[in-house]
Protein backbone atom coordinates (compact mmCIF):
# COMPACT_ATOMS: atom_id res chain seq x y z
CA UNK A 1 0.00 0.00 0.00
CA UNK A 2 1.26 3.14 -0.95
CA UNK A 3 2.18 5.73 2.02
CA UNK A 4 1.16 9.09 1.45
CA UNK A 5 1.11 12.68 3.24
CA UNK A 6 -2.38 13.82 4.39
CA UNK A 7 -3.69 17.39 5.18
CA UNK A 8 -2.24 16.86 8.86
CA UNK A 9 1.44 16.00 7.82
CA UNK A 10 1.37 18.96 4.95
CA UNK A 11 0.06 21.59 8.10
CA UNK A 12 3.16 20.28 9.83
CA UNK A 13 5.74 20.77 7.68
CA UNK A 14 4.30 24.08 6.56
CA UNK A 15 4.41 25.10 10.27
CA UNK A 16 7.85 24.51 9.86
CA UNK A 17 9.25 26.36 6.71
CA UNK A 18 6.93 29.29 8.46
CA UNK A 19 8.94 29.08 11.92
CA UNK A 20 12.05 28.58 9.77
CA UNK A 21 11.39 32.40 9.09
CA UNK A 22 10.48 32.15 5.26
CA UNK A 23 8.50 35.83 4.99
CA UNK A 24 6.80 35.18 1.54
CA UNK A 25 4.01 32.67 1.15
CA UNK A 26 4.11 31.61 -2.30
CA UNK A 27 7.97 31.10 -1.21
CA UNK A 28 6.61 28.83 1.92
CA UNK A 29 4.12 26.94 -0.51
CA UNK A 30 7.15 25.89 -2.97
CA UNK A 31 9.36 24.87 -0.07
CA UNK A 32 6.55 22.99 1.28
CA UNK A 33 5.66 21.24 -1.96
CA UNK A 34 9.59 20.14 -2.18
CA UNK A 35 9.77 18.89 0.99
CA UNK A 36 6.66 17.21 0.83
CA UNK A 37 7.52 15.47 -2.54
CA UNK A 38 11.17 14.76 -0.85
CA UNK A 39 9.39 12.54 2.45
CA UNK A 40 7.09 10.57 -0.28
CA UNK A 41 10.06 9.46 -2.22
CA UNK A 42 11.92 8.35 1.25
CA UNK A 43 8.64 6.64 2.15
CA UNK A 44 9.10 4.74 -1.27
CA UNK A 45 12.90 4.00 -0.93
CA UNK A 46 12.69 2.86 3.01
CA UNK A 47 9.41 0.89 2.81
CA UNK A 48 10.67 -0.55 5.82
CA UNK A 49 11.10 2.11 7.94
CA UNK A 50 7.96 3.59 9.92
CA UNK A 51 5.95 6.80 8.16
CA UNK A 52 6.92 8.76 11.51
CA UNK A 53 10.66 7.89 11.32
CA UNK A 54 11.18 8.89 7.76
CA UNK A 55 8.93 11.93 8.08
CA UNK A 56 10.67 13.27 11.23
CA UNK A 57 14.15 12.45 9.71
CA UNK A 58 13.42 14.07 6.17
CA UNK A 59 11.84 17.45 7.63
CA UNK A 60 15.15 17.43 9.85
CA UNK A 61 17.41 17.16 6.91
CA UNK A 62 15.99 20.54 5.97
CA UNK A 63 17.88 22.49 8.80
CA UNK A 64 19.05 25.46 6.93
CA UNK A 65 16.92 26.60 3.99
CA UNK A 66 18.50 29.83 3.00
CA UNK A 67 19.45 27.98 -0.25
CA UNK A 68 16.53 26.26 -0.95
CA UNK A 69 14.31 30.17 -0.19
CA UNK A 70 16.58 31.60 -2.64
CA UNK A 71 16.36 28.96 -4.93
CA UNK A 72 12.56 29.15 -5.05
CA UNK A 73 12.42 32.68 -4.55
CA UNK A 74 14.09 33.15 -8.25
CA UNK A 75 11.96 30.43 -9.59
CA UNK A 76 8.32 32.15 -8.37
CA UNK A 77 9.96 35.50 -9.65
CA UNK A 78 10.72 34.22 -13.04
CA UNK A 79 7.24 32.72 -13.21
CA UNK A 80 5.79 36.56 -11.44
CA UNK A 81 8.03 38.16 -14.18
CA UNK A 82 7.18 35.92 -17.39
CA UNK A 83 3.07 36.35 -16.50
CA UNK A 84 3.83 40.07 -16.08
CA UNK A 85 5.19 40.43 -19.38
CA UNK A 86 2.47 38.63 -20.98
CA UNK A 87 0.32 40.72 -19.64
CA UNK A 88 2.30 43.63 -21.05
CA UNK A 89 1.96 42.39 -24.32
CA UNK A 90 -1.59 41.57 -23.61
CA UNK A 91 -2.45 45.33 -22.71
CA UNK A 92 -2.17 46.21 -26.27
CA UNK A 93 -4.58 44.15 -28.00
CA UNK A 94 -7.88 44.78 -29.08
CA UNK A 95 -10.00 46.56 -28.21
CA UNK A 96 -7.59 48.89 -26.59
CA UNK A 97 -5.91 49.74 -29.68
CA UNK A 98 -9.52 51.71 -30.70
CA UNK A 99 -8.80 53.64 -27.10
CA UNK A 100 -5.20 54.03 -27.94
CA UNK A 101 -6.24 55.46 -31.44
CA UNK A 102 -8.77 57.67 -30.02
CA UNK A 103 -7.32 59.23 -26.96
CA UNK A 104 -4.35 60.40 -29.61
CA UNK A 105 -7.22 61.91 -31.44
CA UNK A 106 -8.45 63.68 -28.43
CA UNK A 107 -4.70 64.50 -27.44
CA UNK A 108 -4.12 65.68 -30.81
CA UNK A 109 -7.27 67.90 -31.27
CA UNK A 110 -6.21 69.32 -27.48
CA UNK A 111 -2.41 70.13 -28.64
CA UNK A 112 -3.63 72.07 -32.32
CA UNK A 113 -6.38 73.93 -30.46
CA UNK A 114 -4.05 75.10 -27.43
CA UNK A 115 -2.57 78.49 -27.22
CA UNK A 116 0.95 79.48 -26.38
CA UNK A 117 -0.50 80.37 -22.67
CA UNK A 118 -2.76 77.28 -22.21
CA UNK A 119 -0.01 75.05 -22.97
CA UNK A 120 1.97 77.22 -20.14
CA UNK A 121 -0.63 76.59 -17.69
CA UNK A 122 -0.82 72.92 -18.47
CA UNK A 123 3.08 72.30 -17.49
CA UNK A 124 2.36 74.37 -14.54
CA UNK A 125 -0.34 71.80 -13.55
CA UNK A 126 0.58 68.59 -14.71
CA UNK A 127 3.48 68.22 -12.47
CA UNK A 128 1.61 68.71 -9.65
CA UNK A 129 -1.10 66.57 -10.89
CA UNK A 130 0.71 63.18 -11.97
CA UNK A 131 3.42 63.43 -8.99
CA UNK A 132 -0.30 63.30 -6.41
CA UNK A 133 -1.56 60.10 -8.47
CA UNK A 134 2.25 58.64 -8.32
CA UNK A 135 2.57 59.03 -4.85
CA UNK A 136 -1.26 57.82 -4.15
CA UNK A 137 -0.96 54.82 -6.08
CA UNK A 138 2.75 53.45 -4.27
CA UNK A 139 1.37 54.88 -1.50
CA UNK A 140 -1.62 52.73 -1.72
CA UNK A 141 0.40 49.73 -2.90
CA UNK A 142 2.63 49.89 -0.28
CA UNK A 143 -0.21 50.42 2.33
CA UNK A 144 -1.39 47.09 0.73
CA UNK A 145 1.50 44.73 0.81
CA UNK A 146 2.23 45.79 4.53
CA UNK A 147 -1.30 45.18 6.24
CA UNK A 148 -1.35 42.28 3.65
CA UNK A 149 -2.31 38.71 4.89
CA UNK A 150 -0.12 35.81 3.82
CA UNK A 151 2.40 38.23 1.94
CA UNK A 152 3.73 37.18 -1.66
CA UNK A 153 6.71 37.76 -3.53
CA UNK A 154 4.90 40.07 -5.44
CA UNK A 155 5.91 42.89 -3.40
CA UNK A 156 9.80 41.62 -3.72
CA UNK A 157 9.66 42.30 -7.24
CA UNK A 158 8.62 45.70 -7.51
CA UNK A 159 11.94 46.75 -9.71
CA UNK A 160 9.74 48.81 -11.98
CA UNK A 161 8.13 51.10 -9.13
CA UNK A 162 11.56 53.58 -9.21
CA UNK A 163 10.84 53.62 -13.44
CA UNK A 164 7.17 54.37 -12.39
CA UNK A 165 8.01 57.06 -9.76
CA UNK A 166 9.62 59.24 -12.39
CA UNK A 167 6.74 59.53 -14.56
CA UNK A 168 6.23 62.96 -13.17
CA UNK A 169 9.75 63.96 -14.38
CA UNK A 170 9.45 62.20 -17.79
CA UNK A 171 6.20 64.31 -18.42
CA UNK A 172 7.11 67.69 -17.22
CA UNK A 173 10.54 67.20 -19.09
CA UNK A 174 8.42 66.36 -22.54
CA UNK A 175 5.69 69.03 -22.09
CA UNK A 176 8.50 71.26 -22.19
CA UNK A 177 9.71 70.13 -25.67
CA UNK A 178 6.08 70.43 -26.43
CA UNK A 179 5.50 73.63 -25.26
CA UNK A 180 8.47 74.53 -27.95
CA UNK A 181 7.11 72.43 -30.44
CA UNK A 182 3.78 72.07 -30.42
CA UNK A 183 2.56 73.76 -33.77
CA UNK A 184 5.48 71.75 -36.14
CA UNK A 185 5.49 68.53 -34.44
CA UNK A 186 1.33 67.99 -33.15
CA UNK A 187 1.02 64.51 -34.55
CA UNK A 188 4.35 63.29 -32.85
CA UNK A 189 3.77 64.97 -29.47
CA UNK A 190 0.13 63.94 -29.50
CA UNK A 191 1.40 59.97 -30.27
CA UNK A 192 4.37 59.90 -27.91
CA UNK A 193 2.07 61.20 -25.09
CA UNK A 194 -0.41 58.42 -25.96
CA UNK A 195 2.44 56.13 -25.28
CA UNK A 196 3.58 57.50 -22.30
CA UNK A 197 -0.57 57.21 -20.88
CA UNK A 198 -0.83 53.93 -22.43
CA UNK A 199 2.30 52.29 -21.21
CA UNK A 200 1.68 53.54 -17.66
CA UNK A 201 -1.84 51.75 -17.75
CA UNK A 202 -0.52 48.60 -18.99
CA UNK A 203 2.17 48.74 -16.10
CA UNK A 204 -0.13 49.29 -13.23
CA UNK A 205 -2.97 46.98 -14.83
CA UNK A 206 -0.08 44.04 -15.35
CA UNK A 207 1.34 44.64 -11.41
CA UNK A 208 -2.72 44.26 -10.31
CA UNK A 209 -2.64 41.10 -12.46
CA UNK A 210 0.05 39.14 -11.26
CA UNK A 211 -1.02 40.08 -8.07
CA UNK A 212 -4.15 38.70 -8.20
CA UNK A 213 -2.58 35.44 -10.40
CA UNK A 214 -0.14 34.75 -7.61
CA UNK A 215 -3.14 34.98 -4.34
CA UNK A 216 -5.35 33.13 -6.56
CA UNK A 217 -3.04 30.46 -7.00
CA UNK A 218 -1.18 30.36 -3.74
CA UNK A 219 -3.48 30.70 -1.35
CA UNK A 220 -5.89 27.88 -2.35
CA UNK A 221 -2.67 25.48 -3.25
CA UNK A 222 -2.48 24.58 1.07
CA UNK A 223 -5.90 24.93 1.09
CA UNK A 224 -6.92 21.92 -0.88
């Protein structure tokens, strides 16, 4: 008869990775998965040892797991970072290319109608506006991942938030070549700001995704 884990002995070795100090769940549930995979394959070369014994002496074994954390720690992060590039690539499908194409009408129409002071008083206000979203958003994210039940890696992998924090900066420093150029060069102006709106979107939208990807999956994978 084949020996197998139940719920009880997969609680108990996921008490342990957790007191081992492993901070990110998704982390714990890979460790957890290894080590439970390494006891069933003890169990089936030691069929004459008892289920205790080679339990107790296999979750022993795993007395330091610094390298094992790192090791999965890259692996979920690969699999965070492939699903958040998909869903990059994702953003900019259909239908979204009809809103792409019309807000650089809109932005367009906005930059050949605008007059040498409105386009003054729009880089006096944009600053002020995109830096309040910036800092609301991280501010909200980070608000998030600390009050955060059962924390993933997601908020390890946040290498893209310093990019995202100068997006203030990248604006104000282009509405200034716009204010310059805005009568010779509309079209181009109008389509890299489009880009700039557009790719910002697709960033935040991609971060909510593979945050919700990773607690989907995670949190029901113990659960079961």
């Amino acid at each position: 008869m084949k020996r197998e884990l139940t719920y009880t002995d997969v609680s108990r070795i996921q008490s342990y990775v957790e007191n081992m100090g492993v901070d990110f769940y998704d982390v714990q549930v890979e460790i957890v998965d290894h080590i439970a995979s390494a006891i069933e394959e003890q169990l089936i070369l030691f069929p004459e040892r008892s289920f205790q014994e080679v339990f107790d002496s296999t979750l022993a074994s795993f007395d330091n797991l610094s390298p094992l954390v790192h090791k999965k720690l890259q692996q979920v992060t690969r699999q965070y970072n492939r699903y958040f590039r998909k869903s990059i690539f994702d953003f900019f499908k259909w239908p979204r290319v009809v809103f792409a194409i019309v807000l650089l009408g809109v932005i367009y129409s906005m930059l050949k109608a605008a007059t040498p002071v409105g386009m003054v008083v729009f880089k006096n206000h944009i600053f002020g506006w995109s830096m309040g979203l910036t800092i609301a958003y991280c501010g909200f994210v980070g608000w998030r991942n600390h009050v955060q039940y059962h924390k993933l890696c997601t908020t390890h992998i946040l290498s893209w938030f310093p990019l995202f924090t100068q997006f203030p900066q990248i604006l104000i420093v282009f509405t200034n070549y716009a204010e310059k150029y805005q009568k010779q060069h509309t079209l181009l102006l109008a389509l890299i700001y489009t880009l700039i709106l557009i790719f910002i979107g697709a960033f935040v939208e991609s971060y909510e995704k593979i945050r919700k990807y990773g607690r989907d999956k995670y949190l029901k994978m113990l659960s079961i």
